[in-house]
Protein backbone atom coordinates (compact mmCIF):
# COMPACT_ATOMS: atom_id res chain seq x y z
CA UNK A 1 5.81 5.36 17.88
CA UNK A 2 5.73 7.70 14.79
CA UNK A 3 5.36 6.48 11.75
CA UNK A 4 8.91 7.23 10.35
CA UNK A 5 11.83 8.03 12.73
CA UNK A 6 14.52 10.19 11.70
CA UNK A 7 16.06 7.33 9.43
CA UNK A 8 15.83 7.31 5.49
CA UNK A 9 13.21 4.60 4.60
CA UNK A 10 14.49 3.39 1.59
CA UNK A 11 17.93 2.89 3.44
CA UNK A 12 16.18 0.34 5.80
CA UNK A 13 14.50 -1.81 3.37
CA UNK A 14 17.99 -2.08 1.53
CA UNK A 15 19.22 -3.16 4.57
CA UNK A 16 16.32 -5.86 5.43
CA UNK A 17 16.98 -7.06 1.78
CA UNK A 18 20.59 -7.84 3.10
CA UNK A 19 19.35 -9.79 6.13
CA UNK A 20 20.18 -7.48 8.40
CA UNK A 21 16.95 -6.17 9.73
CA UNK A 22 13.94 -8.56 11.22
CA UNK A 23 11.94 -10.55 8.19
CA UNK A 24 9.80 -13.66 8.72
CA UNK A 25 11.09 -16.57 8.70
CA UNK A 26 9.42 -20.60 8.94
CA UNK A 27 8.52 -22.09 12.67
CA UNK A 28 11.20 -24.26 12.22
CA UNK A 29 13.92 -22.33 10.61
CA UNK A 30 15.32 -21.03 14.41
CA UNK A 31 14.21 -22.74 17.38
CA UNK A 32 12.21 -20.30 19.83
CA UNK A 33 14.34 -20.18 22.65
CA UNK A 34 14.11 -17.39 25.02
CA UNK A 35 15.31 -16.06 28.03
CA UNK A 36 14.03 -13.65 30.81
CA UNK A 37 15.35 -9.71 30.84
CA UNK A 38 14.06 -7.83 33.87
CA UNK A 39 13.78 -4.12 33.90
CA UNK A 40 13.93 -1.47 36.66
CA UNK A 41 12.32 1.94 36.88
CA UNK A 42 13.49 4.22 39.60
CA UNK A 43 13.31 7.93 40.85
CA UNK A 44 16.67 10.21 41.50
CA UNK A 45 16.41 8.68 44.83
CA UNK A 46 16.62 4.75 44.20
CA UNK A 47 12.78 4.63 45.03
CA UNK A 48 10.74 2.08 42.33
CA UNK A 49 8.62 3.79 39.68
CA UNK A 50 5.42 1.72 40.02
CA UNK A 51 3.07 1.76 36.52
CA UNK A 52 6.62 3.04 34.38
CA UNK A 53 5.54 2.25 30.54
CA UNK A 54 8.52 0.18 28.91
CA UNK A 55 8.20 -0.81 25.20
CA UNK A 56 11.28 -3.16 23.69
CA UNK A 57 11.67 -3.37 19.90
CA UNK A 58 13.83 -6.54 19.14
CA UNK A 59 15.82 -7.47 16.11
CA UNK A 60 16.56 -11.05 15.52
CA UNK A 61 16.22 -14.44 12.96
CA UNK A 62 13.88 -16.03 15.16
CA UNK A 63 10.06 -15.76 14.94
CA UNK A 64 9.57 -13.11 18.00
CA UNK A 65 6.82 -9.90 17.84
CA UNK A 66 9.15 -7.55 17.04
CA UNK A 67 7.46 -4.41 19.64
CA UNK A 68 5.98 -5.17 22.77
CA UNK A 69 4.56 -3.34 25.87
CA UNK A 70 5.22 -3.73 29.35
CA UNK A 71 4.40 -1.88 32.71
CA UNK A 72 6.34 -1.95 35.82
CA UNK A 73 4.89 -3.52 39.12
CA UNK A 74 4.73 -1.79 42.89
CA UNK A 75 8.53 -2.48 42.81
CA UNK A 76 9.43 -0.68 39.78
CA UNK A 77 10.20 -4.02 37.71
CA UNK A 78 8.79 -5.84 35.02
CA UNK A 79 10.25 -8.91 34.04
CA UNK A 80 9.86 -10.18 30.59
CA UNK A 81 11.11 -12.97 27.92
CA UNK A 82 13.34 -11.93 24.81
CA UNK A 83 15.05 -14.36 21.98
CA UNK A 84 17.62 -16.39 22.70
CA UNK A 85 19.99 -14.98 19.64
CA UNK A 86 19.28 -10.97 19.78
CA UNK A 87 21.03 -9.03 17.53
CA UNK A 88 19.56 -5.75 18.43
CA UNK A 89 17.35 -4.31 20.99
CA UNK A 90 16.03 -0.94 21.69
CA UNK A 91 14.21 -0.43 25.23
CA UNK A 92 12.49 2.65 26.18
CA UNK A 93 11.15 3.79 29.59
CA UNK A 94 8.31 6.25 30.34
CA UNK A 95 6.49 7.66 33.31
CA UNK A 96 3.96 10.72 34.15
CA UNK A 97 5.59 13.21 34.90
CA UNK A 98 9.39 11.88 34.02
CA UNK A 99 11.61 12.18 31.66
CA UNK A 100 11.46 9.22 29.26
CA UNK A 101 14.97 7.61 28.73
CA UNK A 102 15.98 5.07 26.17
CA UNK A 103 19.01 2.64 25.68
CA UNK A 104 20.23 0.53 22.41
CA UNK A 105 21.74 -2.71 22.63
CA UNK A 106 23.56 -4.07 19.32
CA UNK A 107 25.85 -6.93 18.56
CA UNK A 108 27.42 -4.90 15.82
CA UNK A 109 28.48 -2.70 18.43
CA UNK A 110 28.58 -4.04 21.60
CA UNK A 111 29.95 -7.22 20.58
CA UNK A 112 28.90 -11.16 21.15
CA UNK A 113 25.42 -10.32 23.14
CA UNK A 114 24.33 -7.25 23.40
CA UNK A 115 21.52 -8.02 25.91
CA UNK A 116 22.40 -8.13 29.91
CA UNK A 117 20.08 -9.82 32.51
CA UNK A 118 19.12 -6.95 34.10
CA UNK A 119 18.71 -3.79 33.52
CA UNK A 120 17.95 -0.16 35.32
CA UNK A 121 16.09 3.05 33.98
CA UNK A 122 16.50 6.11 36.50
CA UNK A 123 13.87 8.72 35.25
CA UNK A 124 13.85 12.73 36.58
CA UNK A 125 11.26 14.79 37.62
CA UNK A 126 10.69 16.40 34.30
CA UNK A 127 10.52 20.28 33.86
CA UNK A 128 6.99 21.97 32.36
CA UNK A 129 7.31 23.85 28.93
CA UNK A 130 4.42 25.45 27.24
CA UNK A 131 3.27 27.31 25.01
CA UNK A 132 -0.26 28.82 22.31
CA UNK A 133 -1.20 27.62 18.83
CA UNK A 134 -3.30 30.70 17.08
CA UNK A 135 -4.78 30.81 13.59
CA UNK A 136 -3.76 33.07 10.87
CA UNK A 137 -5.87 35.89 12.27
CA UNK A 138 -5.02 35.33 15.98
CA UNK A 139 -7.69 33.25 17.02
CA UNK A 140 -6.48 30.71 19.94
CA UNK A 141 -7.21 26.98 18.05
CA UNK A 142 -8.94 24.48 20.36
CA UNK A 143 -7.64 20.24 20.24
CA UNK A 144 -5.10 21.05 18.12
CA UNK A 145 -2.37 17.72 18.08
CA UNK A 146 0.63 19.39 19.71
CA UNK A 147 4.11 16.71 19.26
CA UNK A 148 7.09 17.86 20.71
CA UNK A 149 11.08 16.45 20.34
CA UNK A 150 14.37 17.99 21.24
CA UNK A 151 18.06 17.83 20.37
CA UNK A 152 20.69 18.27 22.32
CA UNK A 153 24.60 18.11 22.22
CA UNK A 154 24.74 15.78 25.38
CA UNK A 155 22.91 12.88 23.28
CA UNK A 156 25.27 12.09 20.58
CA UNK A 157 26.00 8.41 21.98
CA UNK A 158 22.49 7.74 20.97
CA UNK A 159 22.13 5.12 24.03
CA UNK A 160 24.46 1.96 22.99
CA UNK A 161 24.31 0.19 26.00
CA UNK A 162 23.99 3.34 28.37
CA UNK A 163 20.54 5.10 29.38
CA UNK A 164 20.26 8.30 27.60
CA UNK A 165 16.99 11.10 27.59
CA UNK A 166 14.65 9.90 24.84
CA UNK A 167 14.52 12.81 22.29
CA UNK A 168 10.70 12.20 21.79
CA UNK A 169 9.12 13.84 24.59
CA UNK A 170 5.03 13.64 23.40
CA UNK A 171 4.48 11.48 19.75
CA UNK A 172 1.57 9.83 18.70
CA UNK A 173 -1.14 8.89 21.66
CA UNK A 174 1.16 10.28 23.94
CA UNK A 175 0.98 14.10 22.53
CA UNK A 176 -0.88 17.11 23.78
CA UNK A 177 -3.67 19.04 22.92
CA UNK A 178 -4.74 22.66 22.99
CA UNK A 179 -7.28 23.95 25.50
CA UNK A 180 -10.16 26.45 24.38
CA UNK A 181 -7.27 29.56 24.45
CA UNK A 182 -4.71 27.75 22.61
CA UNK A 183 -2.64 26.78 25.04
CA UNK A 184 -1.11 23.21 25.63
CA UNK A 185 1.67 21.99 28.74
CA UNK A 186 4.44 19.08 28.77
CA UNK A 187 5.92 18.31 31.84
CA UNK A 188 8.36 15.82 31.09
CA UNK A 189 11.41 18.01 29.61
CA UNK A 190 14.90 17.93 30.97
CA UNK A 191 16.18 20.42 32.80
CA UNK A 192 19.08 22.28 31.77
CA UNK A 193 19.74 24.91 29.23
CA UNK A 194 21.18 22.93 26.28
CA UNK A 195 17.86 21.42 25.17
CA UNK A 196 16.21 22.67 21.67
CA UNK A 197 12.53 22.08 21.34
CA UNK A 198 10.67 21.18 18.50
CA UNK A 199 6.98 20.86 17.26
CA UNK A 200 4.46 19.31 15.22
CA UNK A 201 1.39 20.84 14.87
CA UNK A 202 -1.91 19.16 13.26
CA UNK A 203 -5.65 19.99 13.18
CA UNK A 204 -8.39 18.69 11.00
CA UNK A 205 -8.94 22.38 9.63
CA UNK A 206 -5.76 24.06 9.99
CA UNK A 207 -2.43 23.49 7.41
CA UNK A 208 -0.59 20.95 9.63
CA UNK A 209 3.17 20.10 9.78
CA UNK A 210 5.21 17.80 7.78
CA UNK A 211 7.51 18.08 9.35
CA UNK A 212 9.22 18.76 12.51
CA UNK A 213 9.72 22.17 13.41
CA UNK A 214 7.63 23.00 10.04
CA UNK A 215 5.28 26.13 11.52
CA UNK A 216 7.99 27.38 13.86
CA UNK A 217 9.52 29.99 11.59
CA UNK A 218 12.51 31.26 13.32
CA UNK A 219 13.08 28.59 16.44
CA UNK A 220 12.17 29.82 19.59
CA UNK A 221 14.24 29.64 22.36
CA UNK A 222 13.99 26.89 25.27
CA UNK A 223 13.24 29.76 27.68
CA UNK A 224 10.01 30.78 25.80
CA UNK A 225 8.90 27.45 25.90
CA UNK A 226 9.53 27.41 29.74
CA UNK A 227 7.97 31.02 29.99
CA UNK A 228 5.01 29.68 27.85
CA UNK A 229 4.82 32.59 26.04
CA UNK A 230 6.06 31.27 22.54
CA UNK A 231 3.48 31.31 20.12
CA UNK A 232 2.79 29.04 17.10
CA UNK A 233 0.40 30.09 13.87
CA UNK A 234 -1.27 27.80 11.71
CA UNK A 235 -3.03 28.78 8.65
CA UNK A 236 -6.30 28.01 7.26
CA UNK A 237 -5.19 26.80 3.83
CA UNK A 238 -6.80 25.39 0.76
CA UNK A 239 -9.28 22.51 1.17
CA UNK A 240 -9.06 20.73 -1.61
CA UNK A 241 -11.89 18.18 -3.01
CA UNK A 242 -12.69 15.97 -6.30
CA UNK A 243 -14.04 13.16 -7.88
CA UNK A 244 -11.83 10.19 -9.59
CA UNK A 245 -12.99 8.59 -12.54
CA UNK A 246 -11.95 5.92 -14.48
CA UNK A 247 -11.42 6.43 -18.57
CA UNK A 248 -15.44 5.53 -18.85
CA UNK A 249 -16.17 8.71 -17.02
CA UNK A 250 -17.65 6.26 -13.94
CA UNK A 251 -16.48 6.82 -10.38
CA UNK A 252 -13.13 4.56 -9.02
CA UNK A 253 -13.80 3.94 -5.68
CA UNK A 254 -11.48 3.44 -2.88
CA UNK A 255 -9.10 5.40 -5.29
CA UNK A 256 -5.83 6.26 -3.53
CA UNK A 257 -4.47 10.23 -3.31
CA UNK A 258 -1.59 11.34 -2.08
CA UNK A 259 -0.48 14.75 -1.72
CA UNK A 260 3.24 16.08 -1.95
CA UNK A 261 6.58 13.80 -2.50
CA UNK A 262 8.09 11.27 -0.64
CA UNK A 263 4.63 10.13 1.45
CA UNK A 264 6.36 7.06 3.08
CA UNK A 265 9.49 9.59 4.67
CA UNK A 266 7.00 11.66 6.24
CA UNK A 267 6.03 10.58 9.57
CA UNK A 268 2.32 12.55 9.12
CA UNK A 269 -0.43 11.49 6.51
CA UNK A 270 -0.28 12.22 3.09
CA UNK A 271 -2.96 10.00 1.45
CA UNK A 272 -6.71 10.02 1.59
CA UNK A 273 -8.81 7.15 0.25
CA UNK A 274 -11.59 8.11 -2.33
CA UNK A 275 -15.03 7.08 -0.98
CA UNK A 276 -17.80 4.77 -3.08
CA UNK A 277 -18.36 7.52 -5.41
CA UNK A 278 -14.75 8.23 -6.54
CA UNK A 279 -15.27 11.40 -4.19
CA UNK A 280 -12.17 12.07 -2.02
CA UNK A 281 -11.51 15.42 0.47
CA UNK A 282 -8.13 16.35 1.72
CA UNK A 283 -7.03 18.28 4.54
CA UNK A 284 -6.58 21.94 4.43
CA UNK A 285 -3.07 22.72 2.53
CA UNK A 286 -0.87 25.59 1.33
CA UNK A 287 -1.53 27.88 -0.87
CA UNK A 288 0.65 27.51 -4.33
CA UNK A 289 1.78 24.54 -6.16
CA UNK A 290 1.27 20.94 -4.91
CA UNK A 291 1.41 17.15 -6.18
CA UNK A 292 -1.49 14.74 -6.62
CA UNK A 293 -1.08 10.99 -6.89
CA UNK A 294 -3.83 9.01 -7.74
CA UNK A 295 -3.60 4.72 -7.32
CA UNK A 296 -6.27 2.53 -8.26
CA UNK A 297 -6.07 -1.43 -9.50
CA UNK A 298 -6.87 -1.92 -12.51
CA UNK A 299 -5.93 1.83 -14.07
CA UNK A 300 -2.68 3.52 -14.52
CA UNK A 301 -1.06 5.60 -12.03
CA UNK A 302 -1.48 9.56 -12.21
CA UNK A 303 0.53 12.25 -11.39
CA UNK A 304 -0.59 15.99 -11.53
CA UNK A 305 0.69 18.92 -10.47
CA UNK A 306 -2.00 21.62 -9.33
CA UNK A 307 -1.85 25.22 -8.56
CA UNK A 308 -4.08 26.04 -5.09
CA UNK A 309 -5.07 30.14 -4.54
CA UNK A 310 -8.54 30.21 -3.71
CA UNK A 311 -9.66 28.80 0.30
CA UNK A 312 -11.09 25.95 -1.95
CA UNK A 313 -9.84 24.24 -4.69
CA UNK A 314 -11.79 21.49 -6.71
CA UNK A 315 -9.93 19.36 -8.71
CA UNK A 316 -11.13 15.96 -10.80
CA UNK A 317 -8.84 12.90 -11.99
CA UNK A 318 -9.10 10.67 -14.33
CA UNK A 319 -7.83 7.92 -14.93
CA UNK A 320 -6.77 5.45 -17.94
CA UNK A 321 -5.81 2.07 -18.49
CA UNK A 322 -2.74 0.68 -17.07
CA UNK A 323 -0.13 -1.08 -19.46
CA UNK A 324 1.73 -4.22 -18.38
CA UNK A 325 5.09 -5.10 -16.94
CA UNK A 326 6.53 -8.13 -16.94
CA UNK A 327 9.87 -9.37 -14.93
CA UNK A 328 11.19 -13.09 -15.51
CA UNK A 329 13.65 -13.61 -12.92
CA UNK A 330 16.43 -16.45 -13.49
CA UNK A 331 19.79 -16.93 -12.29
CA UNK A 332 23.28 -17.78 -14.35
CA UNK A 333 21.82 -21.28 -15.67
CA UNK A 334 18.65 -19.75 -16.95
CA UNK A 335 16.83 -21.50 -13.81
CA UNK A 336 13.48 -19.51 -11.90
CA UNK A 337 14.30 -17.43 -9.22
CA UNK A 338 11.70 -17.69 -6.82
CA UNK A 339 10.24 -14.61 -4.57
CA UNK A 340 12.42 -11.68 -5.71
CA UNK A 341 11.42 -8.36 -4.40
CA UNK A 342 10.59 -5.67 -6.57
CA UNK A 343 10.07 -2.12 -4.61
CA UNK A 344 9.60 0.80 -6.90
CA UNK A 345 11.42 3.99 -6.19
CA UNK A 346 10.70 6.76 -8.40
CA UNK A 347 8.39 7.30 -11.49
CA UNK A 348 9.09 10.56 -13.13
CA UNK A 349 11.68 11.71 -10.58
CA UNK A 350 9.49 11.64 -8.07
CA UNK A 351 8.80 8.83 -5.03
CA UNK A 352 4.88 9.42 -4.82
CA UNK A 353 4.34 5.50 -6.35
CA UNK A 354 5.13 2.81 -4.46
CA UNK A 355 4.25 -0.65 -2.95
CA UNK A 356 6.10 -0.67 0.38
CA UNK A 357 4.49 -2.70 2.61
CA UNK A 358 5.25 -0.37 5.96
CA UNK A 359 3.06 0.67 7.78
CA UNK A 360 4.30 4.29 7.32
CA UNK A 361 1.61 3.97 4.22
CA UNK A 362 -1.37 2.39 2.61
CA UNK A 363 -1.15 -0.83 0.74
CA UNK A 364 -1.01 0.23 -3.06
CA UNK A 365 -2.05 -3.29 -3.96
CA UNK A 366 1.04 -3.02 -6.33
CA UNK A 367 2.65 -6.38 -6.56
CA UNK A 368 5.82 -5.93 -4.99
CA UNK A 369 7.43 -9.69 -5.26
CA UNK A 370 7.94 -12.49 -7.90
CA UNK A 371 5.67 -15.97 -7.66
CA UNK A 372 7.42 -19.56 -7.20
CA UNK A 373 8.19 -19.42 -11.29
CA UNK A 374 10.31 -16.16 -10.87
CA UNK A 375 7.52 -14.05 -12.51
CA UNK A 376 6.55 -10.74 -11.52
CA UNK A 377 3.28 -9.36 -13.95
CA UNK A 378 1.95 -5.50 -13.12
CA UNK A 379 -0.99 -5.07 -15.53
CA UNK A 380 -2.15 -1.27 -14.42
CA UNK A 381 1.51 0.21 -14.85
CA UNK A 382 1.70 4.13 -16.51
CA UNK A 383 3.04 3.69 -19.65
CA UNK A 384 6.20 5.69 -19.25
CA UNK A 385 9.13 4.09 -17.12
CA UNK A 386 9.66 3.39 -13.89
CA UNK A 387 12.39 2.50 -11.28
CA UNK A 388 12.83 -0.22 -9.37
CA UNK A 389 15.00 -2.41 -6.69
CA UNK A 390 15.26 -5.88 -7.14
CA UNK A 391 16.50 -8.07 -3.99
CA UNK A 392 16.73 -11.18 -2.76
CA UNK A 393 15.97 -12.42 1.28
CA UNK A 394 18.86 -14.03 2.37
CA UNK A 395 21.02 -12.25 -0.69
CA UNK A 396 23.21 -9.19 -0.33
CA UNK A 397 22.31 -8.51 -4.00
CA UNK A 398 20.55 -6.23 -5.63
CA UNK A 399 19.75 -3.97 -8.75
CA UNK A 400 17.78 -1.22 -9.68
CA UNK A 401 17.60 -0.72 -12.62
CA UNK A 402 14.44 1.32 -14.71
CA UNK A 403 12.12 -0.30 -17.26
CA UNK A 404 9.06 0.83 -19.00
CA UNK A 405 6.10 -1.44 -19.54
CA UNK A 406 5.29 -3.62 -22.41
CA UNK A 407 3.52 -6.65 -23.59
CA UNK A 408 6.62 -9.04 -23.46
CA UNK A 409 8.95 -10.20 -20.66
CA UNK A 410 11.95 -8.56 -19.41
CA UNK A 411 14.50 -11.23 -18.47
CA UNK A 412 16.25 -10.29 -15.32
CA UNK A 413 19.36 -12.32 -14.28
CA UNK A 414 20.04 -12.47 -10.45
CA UNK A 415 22.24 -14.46 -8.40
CA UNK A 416 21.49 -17.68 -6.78
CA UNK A 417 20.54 -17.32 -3.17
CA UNK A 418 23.02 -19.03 -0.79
């Protein structure tokens, strides 16, 4: 799994605020019941897949790991136990040399439950596409982290209840490298001619993508891929170092930096961790103008916009202290309202400071939920405002409103939980 799909983050923690996506809940809040679902991995001829990777992702209100792996037996089948109450689950099916397949299973679609007893994967013979990853002067690039999805008109049912080809192909620990000329292989693509291919390209000292499809330039067609001739340039880039100090000109260690916007929609990383001696090193990045977010307890947030030309770039932050924010959350009779949620989501018009706790991200070590009393106290907040979402677990409410620090309480009036 990537670290972000092709969904908007902040969408899905507005929806688990509404209780409609997995949270935690208490041992005793929903019994653990389960039941057994067995899975079947077969050829194009009905023959059993043996060793077949299936990995389930399950939604429900009981206390269940939410992602699990499994691998078929000599007969193709691996048997295992799900929730009683699902409301969603997402299986998906993979095998050397096969095309991987996944299928969605949801009560808001399907209706009553979505989950049958049984259930059968039939995975092709996969086709080989390939292709060479050069540097900016036409060097072939050795171990480069080759990822590779498609698209395709024929998917659009997205796999409720049905088996459909799994659009990501090589993600993660399953992706390819390059070989000493450049060139990397994947042979588990569909055949047919309505596929699209894309790539994700990384390499500790190469400009990688950050998105899909980023290096590509004009797309090239399926048939290059299957000709392996296509060929894919990454730059060199600007490696950028620096030191982070705090307002006493000594080192912050373990500072936070994160490079570019919107860090926790990018499946890649965008944040390096300062060392012992406030020293931090990033990976090789574009030439021209960039962000730089700096996070450290205990001082206030930064924000700087830098200019990179030369092949190396040197750039030191500091720091100052952080202000304090206070939110007193009470409902209509002026009572505490316990455990409120308080994600930020933008500072300055930009989405570089948060405290999700995904683990698309670091932890920021931002406090990102009320105590028992209803409080919620940030003491290293910038001194300029900030936006927020309040919510509730177990509450369709929320707010987001945008407050600026200060040395007194903000009351905050939310509904009563049901």
């Amino acid at each position: 799994m990537t670290r972000v799909k092709n969904a908007s983050f902040l969408i899905a923690i507005l929806i688990a605020m509404a209780h409609l996506l997995p949270h935690p809940v208490a041992a005793e809040e929903v019994p653990a019941a389960t039941r057994p679902l067995t899975v079947r991995v077969i050829d194009e001829s009905g023959a059993p897949i043996p060793g077949a990777k299936i990995h389930s992702g399950v939604w429900t209100n009981a206390k269940f790991p939410p992602n699990s792996d499994y691998t078929t037996d000599a007969q193709g089948s691996t048997t295992f136990q799900l929730p009683a109450q699902v409301r969603i689950l997402r299986l998906w099916a993979s095998a050397k040399g096969r095309v991987p397949m996944f299928a969605n299973f949801d009560a808001g679609q399907l209706g009553g439950d979505p989950v049958p007893k049984d259930f059968t994967f039939t995975l092709a013979e996969g086709t080989t596409i390939g292709g060479f990853i050069h540097d900016d002067i036409g060097a072939p690039i050795l171990g480069a982290k080759v990822e590779v999805c498609l698209d395709s008109r024929e998917n659009g049912r997205g796999g409720i209840g049905e088996p459909v080809v799994n659009k990501w192909l090589a993600e993660g620990d399953d992706c390819c490298y390059t070989d000493e000329h450049g060139f990397w292989a994947l042979n588990n693509v569909p055949a047919g001619p309505d596929w699209r291919i894309g790539l994700r390209l990384q390499h500790p000292d190469h400009v990688g993508d950050q998105e899909w499809r980023g290096m590509q330039g004009p797309p090239f067609s399926l048939q290059q891929f299957r000709d392996q001739t296509a060929t894919t340039v990454m730059q060199t880039g600007v490696r950028v170092t620096g030191t982070v100090t705090g307002a006493d000109g000594k080192a912050v260690p373990k500072a936070l930096v994160i490079w570019g916007d919107k860090p926790y929609h990018n499946s890649n990383v965008q944040e390096a961790f300062a060392d012992d001696s406030g020293r931090f090193r990033l990976p090789p990045l574009l030439p021209g103008k960039t962000l730089l977010t700096v996070i450290a307890p205990g001082h206030s947030p930064l924000l700087k916009e830098i200019q990179l030309t030369a092949k190396t770039h040197t750039e030191d932050l500091q720091l100052q202290p952080g202000k304090t924010v206070t939110f007193r959350f009470v409902d209509a009779a002026g009572k505490p309202v316990p455990k409120v949620l308080v994600n930020i989501t933008g500072w300055r018009g930009k989405e570089t400071l948060f405290n999700w706790r995904h683990p698309n991200v670091p932890y920021s070590q931002i406090p990102d939920q009320a105590n028992e009393q209803g409080i919620y106290t940030w003491t290293w907040a910038p001194d300029d405002a900030v936006d927020y979402l309040f919510g509730k677990k177990g509450s369709k409410w929320t707010q987001r409103p945008t407050f600026a620090p200060g040395e007194h309480e903000v009351i905050v009036t939310a509904p009563a939980a049901p």
